[in-house]
C-alpha atoms as a PDB file:
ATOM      1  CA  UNK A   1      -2.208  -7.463  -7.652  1.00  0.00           C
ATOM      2  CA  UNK A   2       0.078  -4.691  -5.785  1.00  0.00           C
ATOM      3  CA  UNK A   3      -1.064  -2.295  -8.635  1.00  0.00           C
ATOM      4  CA  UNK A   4      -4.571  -3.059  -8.100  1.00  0.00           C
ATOM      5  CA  UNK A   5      -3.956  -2.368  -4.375  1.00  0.00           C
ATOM      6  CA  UNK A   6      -2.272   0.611  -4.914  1.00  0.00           C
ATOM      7  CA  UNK A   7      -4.310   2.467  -7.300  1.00  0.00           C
ATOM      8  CA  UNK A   8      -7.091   1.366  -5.046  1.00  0.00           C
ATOM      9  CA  UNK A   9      -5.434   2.998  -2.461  1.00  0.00           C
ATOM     10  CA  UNK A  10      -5.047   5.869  -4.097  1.00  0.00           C
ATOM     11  CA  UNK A  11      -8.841   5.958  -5.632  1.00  0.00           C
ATOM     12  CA  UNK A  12      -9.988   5.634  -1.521  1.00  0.00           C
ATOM     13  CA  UNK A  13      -7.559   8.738  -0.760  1.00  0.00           C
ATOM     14  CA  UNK A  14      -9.058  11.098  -3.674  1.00  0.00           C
ATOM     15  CA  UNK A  15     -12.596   9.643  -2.582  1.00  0.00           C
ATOM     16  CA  UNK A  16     -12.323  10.875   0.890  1.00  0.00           C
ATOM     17  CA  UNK A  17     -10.032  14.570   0.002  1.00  0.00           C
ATOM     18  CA  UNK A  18     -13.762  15.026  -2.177  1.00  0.00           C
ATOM     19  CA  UNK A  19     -15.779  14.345   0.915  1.00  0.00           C
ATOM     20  CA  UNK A  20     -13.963  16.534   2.765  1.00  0.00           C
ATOM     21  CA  UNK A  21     -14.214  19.334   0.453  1.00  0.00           C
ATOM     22  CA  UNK A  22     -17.865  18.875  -0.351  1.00  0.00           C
ATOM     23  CA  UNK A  23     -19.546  16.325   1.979  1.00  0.00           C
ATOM     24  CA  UNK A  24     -18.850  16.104   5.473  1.00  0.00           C
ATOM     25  CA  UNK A  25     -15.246  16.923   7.213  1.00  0.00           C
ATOM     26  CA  UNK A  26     -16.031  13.622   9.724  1.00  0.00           C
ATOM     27  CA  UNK A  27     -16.702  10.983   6.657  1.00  0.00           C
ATOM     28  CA  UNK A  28     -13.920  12.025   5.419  1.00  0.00           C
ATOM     29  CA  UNK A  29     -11.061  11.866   7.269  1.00  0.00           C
ATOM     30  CA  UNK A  30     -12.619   8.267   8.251  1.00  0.00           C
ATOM     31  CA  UNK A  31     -12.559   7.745   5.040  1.00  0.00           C
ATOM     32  CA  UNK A  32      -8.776   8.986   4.482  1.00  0.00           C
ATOM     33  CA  UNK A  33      -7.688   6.522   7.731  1.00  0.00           C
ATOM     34  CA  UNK A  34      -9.318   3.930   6.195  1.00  0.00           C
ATOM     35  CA  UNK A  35      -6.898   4.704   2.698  1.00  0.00           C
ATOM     36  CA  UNK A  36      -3.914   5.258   4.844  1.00  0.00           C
ATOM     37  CA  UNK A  37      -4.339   2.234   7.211  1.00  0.00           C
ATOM     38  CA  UNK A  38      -5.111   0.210   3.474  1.00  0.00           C
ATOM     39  CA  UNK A  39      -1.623   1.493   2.341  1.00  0.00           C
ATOM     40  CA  UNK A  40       0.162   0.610   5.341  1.00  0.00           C
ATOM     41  CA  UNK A  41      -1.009  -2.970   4.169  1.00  0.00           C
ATOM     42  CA  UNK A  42       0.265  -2.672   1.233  1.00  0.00           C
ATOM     43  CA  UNK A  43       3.595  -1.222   1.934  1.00  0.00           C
ATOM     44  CA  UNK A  44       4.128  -4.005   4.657  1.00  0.00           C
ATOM     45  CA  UNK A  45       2.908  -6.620   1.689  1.00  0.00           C
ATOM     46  CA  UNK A  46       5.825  -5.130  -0.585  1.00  0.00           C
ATOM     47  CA  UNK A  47       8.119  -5.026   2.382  1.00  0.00           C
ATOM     48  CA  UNK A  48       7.431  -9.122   3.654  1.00  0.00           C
ATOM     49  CA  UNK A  49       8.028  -9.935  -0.501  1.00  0.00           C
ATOM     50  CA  UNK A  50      11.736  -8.074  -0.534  1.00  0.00           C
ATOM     51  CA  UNK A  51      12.463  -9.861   2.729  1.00  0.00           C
ATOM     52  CA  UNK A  52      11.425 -12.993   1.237  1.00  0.00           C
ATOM     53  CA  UNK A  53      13.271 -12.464  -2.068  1.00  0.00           C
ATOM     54  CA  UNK A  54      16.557 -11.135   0.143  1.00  0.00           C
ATOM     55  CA  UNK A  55      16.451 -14.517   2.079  1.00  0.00           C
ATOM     56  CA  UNK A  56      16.182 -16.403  -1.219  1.00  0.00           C
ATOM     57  CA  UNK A  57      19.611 -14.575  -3.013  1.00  0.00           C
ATOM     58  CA  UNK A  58      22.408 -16.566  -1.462  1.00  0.00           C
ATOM     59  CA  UNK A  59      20.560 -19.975  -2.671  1.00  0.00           C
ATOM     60  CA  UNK A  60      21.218 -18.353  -5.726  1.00  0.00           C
ATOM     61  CA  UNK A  61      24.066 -16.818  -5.875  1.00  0.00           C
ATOM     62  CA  UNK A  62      26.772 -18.426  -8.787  1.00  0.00           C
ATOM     63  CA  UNK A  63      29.453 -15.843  -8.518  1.00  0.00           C
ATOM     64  CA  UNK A  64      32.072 -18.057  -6.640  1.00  0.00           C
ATOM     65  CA  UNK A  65      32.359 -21.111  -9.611  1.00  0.00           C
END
């Protein structure tokens, strides 16, 4: 799923750098916001799964036997 997100992310970002170039400078920086605020979803998605996993470790943690 995060890889799907993220090369979504990255397919919105090329989308909108060619709509700049040959469409229309307004679409696409709209469209390039839209990418950006998509990957700051994603990173904070990654980010609330490592804080998750960190609070799991010392459950876990079998070095002291």
């Amino acid at each position: 799923m995060k890889i799907f997100l993220i090369s979504v992310c990255t397919a919105a970002q090329l989308t909108a750098y060619g709509l700049i170039i040959f469409v229309s400078v307004r679409a696409g920086i709209t469209a390039l916001l839209i990418s950006y605020a998509a990957l700051a979803l994603v990173i904070a998605r990654l980010w609330k799964e490592a804080k998750k996993e960190k609070k799991e470790e010392p459950w876990n943690d079998y070095r002291n036997y």
